[in-house]
N, C-alpha and C. Protein backbone atom coordinates (compact mmCIF):
# COMPACT_ATOMS: atom_id res chain seq x y z
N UNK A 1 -112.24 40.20 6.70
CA UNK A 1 -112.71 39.32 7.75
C UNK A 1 -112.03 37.97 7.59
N UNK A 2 -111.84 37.26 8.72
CA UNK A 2 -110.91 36.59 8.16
C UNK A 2 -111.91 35.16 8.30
N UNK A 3 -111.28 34.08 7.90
CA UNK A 3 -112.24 32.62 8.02
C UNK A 3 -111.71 32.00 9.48
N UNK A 4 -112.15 31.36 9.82
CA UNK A 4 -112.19 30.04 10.57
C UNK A 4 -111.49 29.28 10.14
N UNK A 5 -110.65 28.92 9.22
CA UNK A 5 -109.52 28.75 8.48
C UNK A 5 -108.12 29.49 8.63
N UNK A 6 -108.53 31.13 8.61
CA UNK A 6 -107.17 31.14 8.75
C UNK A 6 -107.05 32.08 10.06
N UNK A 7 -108.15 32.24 10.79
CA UNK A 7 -107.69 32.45 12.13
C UNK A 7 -106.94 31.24 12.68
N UNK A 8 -107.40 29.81 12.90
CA UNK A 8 -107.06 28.86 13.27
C UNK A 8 -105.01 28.71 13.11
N UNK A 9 -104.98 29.09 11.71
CA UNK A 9 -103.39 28.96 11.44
C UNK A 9 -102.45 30.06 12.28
N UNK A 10 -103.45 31.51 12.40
CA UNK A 10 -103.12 32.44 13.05
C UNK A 10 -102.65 31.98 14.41
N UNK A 11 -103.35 31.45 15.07
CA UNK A 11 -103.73 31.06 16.58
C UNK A 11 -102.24 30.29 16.23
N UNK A 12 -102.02 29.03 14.88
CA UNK A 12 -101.34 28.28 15.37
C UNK A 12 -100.19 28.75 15.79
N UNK A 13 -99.34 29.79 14.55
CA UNK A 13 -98.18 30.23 14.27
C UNK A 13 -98.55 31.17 15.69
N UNK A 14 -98.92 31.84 16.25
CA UNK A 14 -98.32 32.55 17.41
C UNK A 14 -98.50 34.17 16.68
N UNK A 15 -98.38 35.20 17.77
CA UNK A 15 -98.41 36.25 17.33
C UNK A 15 -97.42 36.93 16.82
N UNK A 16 -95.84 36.42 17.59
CA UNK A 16 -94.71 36.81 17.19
C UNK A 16 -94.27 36.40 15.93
N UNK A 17 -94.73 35.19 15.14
CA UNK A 17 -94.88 34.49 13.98
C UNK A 17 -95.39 35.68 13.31
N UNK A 18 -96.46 36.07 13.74
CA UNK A 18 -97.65 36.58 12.81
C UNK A 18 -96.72 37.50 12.73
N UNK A 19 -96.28 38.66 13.34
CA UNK A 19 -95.67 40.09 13.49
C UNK A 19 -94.45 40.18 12.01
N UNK A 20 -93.65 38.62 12.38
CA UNK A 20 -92.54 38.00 11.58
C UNK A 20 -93.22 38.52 10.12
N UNK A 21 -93.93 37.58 10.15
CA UNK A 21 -94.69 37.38 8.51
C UNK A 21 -95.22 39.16 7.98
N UNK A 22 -95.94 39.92 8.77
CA UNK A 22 -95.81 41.17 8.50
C UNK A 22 -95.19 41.88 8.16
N UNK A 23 -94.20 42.05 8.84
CA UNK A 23 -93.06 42.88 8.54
C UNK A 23 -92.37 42.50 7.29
N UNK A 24 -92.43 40.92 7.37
CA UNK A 24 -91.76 40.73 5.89
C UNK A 24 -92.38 41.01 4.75
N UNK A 25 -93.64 41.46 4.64
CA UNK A 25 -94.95 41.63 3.66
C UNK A 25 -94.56 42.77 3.27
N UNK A 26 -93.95 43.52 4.01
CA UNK A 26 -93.90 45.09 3.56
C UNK A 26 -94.66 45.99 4.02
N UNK A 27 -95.18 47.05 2.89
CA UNK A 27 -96.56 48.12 3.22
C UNK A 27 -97.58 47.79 1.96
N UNK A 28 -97.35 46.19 1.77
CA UNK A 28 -98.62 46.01 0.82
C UNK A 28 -99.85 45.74 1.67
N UNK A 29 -101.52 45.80 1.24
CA UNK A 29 -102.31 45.48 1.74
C UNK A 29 -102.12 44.07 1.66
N UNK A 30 -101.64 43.28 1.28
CA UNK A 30 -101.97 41.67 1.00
C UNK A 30 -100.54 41.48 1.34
N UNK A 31 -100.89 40.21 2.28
CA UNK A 31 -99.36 39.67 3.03
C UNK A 31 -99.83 37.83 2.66
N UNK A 32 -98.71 37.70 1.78
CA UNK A 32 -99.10 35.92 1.27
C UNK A 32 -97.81 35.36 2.41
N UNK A 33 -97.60 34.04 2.10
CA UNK A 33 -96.99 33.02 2.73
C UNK A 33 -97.69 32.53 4.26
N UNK A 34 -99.10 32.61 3.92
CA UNK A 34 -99.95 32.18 4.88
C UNK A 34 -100.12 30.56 3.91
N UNK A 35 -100.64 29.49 4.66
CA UNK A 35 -101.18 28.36 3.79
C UNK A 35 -102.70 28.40 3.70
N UNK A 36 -103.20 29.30 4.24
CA UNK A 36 -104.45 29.59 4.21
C UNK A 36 -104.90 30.40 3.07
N UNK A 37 -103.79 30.95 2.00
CA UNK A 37 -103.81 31.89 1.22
C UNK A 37 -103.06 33.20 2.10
N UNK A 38 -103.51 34.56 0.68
CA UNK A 38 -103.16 35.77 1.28
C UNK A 38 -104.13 36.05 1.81
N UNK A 39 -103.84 36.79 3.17
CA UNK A 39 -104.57 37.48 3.76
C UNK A 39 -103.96 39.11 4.03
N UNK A 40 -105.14 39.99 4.42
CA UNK A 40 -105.48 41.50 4.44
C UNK A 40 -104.64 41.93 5.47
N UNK A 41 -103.24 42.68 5.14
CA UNK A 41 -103.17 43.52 6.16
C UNK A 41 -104.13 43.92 7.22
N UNK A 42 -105.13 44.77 6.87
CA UNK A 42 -106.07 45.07 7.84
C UNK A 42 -106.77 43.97 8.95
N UNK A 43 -107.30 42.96 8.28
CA UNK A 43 -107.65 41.65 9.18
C UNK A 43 -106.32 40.93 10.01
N UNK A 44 -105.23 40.99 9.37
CA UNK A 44 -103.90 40.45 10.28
C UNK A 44 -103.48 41.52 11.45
N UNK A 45 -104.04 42.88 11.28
CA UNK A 45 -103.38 43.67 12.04
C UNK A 45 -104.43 43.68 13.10
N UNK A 46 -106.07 43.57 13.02
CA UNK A 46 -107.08 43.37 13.87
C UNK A 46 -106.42 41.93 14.68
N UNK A 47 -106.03 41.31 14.21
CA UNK A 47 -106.17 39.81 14.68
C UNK A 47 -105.11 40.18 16.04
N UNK A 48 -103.73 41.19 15.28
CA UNK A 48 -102.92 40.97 16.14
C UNK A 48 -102.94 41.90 17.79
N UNK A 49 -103.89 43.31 17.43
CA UNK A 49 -104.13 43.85 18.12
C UNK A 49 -105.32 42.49 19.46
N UNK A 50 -105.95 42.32 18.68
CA UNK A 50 -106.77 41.15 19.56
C UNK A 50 -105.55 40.43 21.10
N UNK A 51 -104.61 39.94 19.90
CA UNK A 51 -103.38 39.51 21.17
C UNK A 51 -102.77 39.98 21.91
N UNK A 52 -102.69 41.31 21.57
CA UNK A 52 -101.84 42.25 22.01
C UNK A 52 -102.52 42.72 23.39
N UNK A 53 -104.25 42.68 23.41
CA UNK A 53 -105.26 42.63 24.20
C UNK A 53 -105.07 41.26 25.40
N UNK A 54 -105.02 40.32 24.79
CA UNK A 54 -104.82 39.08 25.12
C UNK A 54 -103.52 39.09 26.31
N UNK A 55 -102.55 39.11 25.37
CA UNK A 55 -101.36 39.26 26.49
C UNK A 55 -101.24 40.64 27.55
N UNK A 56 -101.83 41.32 27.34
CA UNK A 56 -101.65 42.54 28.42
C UNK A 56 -102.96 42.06 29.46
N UNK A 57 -103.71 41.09 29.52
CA UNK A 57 -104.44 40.65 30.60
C UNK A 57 -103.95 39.82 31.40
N UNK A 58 -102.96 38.75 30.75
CA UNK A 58 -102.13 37.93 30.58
C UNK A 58 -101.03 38.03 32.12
N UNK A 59 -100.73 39.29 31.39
CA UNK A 59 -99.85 40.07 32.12
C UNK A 59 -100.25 40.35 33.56
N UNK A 60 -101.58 41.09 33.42
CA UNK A 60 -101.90 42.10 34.51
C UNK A 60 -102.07 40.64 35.31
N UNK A 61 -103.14 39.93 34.96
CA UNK A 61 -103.18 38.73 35.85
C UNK A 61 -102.05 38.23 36.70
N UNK A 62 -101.03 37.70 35.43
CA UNK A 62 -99.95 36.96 36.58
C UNK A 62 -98.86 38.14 37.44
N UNK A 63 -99.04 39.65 36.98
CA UNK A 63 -98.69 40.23 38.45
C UNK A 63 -99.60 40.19 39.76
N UNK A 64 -100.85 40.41 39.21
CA UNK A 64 -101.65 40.04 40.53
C UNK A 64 -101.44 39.32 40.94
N UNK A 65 -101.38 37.82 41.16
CA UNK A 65 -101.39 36.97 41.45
C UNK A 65 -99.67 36.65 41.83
N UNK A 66 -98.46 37.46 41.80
CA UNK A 66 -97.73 38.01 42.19
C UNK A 66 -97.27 38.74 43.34
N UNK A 67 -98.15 39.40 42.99
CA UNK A 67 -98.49 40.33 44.21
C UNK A 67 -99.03 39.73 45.18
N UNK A 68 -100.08 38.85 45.45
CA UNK A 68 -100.73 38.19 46.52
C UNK A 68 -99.44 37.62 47.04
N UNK A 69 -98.85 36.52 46.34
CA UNK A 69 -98.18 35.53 46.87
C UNK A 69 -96.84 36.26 48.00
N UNK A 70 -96.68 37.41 47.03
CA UNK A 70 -95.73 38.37 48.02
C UNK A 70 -96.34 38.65 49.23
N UNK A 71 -97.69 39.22 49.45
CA UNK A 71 -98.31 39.74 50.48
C UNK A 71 -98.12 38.89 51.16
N UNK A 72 -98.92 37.15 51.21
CA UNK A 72 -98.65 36.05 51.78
C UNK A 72 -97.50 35.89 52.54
N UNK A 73 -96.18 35.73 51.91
CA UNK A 73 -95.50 35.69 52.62
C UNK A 73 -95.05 36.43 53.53
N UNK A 74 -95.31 37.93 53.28
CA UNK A 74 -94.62 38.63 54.36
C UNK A 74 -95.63 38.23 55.33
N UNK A 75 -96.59 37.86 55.45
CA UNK A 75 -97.80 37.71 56.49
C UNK A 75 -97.32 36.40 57.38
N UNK A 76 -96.73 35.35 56.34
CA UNK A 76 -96.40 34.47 56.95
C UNK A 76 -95.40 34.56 57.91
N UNK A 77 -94.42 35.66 57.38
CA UNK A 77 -92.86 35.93 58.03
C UNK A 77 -93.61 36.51 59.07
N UNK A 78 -94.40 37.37 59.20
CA UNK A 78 -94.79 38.29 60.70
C UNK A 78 -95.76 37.05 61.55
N UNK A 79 -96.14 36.21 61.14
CA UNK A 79 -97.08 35.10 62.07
C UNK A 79 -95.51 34.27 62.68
N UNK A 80 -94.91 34.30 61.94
CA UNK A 80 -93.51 33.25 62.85
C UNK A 80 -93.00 34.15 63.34
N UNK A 81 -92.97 35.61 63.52
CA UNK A 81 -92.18 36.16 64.27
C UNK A 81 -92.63 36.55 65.59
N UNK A 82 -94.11 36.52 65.24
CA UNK A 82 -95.01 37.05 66.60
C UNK A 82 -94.84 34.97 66.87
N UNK A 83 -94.90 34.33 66.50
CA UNK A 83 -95.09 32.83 67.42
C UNK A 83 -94.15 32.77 68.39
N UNK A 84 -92.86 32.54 67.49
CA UNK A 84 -91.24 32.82 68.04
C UNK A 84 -91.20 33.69 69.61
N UNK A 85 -92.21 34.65 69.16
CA UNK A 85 -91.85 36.01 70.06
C UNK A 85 -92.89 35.26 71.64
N UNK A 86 -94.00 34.50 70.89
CA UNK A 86 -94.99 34.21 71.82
C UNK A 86 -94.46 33.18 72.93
N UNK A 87 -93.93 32.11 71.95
CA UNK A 87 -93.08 31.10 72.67
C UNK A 87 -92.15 31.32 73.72
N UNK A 88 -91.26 32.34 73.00
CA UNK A 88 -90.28 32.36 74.04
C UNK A 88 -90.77 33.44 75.21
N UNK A 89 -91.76 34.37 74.93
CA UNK A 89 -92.61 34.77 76.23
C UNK A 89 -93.38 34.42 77.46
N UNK A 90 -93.95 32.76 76.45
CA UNK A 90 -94.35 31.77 77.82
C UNK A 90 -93.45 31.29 78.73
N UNK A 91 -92.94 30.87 77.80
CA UNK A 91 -91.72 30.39 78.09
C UNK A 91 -90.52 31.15 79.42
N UNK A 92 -91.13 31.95 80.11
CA UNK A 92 -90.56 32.80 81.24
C UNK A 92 -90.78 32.29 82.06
């Protein structure tokens, strides 16, 4: 479990940091060159799955919100084309 201490450093360094520092640890349970001390494979790998959670909402969000802005515009492109179309119909 990890502290409030060294989640905080977690958070700071980033997840791709964190991944860094893993891999360099090896396949020991205990991964040091934290300043928080060593910490547990198992608690670093919970932490990172957490982000991994994190950014795939991340994700889904800013396509949604993607997606709208696309819809928008084509909506906008078909309101100027029917205006265009309206105008120059009065316009007879």
């Amino acid at each position: 479990m990890l502290t409030d201490e060294q989640r905080a450093e977690l958070e700071a360094l980033g997840a791709e940091n964190v991944r860094i520092k893993v891999i360099q640890g090896g396949i020991s349970a205990a991964i040091s060159g934290f300043n928080s001390g060593t910490l547990m494979r198992g608690d670093v790998d919970d932490w990172l799955t957490q982000q991994n959670a994190k950014e795939a909402a991340d994700q889904k969000s800013t396509l949604r919100w993607a997606m709208i802005a696309g819809w928008a515009a084509v909506a906008s492109v078909i309101v100027g084309i029917i205006g265009v179309a309206a105008t120059i119909w009065l316009a007879k």
